[in-house]
Structure formats: C-alpha cells, structure tokens
C-alpha atoms as a PDB file:
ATOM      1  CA  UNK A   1       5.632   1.097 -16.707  1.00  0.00           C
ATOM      2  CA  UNK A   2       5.333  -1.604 -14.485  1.00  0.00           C
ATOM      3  CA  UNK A   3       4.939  -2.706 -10.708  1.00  0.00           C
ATOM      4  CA  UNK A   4       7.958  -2.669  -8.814  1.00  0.00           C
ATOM      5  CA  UNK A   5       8.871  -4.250  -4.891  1.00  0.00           C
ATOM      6  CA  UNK A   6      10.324  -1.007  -3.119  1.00  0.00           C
ATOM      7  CA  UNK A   7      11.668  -3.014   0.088  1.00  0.00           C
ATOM      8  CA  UNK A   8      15.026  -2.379  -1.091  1.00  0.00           C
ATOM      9  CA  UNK A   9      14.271   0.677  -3.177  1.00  0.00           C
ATOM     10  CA  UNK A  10      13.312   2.347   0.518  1.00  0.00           C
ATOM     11  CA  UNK A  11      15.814   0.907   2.294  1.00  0.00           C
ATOM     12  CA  UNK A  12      18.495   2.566  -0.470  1.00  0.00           C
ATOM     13  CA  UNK A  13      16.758   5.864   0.065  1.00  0.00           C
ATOM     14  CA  UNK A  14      17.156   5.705   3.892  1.00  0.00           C
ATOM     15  CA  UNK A  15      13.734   5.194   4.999  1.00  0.00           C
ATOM     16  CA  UNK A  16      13.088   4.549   8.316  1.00  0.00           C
ATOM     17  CA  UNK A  17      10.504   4.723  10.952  1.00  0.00           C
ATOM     18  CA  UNK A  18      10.259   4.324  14.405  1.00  0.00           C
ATOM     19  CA  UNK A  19       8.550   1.585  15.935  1.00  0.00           C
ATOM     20  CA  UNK A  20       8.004   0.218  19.594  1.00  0.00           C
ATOM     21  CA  UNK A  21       8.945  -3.396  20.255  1.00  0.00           C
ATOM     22  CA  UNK A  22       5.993  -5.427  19.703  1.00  0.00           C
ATOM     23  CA  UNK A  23       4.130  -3.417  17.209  1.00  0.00           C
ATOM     24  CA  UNK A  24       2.793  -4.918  14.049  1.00  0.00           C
ATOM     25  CA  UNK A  25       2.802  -2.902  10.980  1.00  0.00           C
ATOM     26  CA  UNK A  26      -0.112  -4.304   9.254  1.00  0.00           C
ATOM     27  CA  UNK A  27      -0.462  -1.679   5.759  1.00  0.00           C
ATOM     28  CA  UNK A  28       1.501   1.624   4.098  1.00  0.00           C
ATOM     29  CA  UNK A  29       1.038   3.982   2.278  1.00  0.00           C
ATOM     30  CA  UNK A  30       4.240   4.780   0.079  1.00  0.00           C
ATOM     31  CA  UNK A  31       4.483   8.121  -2.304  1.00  0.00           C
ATOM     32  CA  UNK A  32       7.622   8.500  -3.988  1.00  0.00           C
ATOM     33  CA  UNK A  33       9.034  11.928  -6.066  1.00  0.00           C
ATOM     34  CA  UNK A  34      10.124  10.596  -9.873  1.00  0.00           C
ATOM     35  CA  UNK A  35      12.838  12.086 -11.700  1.00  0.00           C
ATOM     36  CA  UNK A  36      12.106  10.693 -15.336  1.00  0.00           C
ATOM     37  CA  UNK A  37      14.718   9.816 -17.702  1.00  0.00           C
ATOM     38  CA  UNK A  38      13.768  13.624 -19.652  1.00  0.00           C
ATOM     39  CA  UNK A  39      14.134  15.221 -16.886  1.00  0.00           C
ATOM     40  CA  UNK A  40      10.293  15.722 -15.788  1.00  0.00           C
ATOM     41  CA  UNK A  41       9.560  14.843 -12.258  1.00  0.00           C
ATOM     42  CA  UNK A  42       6.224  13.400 -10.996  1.00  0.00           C
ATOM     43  CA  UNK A  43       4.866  11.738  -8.071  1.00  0.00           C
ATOM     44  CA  UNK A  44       3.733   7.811  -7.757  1.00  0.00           C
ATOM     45  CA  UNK A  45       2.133   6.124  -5.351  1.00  0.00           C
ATOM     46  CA  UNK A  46       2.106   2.574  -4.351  1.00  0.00           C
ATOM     47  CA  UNK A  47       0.193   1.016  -1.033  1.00  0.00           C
ATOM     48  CA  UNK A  48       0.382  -2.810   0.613  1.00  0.00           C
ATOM     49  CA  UNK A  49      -1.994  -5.443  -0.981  1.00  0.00           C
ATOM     50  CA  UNK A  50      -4.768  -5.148   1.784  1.00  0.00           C
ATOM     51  CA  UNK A  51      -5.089  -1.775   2.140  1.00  0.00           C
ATOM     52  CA  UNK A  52      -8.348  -0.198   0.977  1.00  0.00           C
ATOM     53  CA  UNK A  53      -9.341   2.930  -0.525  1.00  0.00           C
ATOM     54  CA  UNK A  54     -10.959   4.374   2.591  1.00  0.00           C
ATOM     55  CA  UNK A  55      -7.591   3.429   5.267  1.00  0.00           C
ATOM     56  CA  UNK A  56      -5.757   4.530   2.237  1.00  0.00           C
ATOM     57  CA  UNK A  57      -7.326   8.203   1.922  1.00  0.00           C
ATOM     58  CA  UNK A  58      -7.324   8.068   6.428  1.00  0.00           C
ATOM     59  CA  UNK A  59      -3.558   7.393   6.180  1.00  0.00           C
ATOM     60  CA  UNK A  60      -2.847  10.452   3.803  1.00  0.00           C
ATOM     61  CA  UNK A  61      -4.648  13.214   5.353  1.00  0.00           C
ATOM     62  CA  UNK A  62      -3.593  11.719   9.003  1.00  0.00           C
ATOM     63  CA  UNK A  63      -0.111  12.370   7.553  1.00  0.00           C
ATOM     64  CA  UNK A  64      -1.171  16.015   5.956  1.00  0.00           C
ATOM     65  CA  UNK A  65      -2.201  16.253  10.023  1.00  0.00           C
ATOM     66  CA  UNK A  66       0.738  15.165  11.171  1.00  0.00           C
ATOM     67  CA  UNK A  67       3.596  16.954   8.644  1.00  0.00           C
ATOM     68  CA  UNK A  68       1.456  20.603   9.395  1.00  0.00           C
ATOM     69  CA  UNK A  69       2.144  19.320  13.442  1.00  0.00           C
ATOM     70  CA  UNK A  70      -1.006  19.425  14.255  1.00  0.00           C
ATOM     71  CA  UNK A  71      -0.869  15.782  15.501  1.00  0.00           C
ATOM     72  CA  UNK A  72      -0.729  14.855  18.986  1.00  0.00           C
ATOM     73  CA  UNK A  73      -0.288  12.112  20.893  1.00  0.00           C
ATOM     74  CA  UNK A  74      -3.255  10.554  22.845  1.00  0.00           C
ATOM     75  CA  UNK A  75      -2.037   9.341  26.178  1.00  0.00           C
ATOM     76  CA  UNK A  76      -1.887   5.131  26.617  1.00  0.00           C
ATOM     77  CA  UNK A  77      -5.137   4.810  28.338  1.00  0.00           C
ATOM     78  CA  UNK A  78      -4.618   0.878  28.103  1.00  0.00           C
ATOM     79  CA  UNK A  79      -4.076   1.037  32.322  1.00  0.00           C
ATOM     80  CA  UNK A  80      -8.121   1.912  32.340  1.00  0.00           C
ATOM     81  CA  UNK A  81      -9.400  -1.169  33.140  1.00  0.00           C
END
C-alpha cells in the first residue's frame, strides 16, 4: 500500500462542499470506505500535511456532532465591535 493524492480521486466521487467567498480552507480530514480487490471493505483515512493529532481528533467528533444534527450555527458576532 502506498500514499495516494485524492484531489482527483474526490472530485471523481462527487465531493463537494460549500464554501463562502473568501474563506480559506486551511486542513481536512478525509475518510474514505474501501472495497478491496477480494471483496472485503474497510475504511482509510488520510488528513492534509499540517494537520495535527489534536485538530485532527476536534474535526472528527465535530463531524460525529454535526452528522447526529446536533450542530448549530453560532450567529456572526463579527458586527460586535
């Protein structure tokens, strides 16, 4: 086994995400479902150069959070000045 890019591996799944102009994606998280050549299916998971065990382990269970829909929103308080 060895590392892969999965830019274009994503992009041929039909990954997307939605972003707001000016926002600056700056690490991910990616876990992908295997089907082996034998048929056995497992899980892998790859993550962007800088991120750390700590942000990495943050990033999962904020998605858990977030898949169960128990993540909401906070308001943009940037106006508070």
């Amino acid at each position: 086994m060895s590392d892969q890019k999965v830019g274009q591996l994503l992009d041929s799944l039909g990954t997307t995400i939605e972003l707001d102009e000016g926002d600056l994606p700056v690490d991910a998280l990616v876990i992908l479902k295997v089907v082996k050549a034998d048929g056995a299916v497992s899980m892998v998971k790859g993550q962007s150069d800088a991120l750390d065990w700590l942000t990495s382990l943050g990033m999962l269970t904020a998605a858990i959070e977030i898949e169960r829909g128990g993540f909401t929103k906070l308001p943009d308080d940037s106006d508070d000045d």
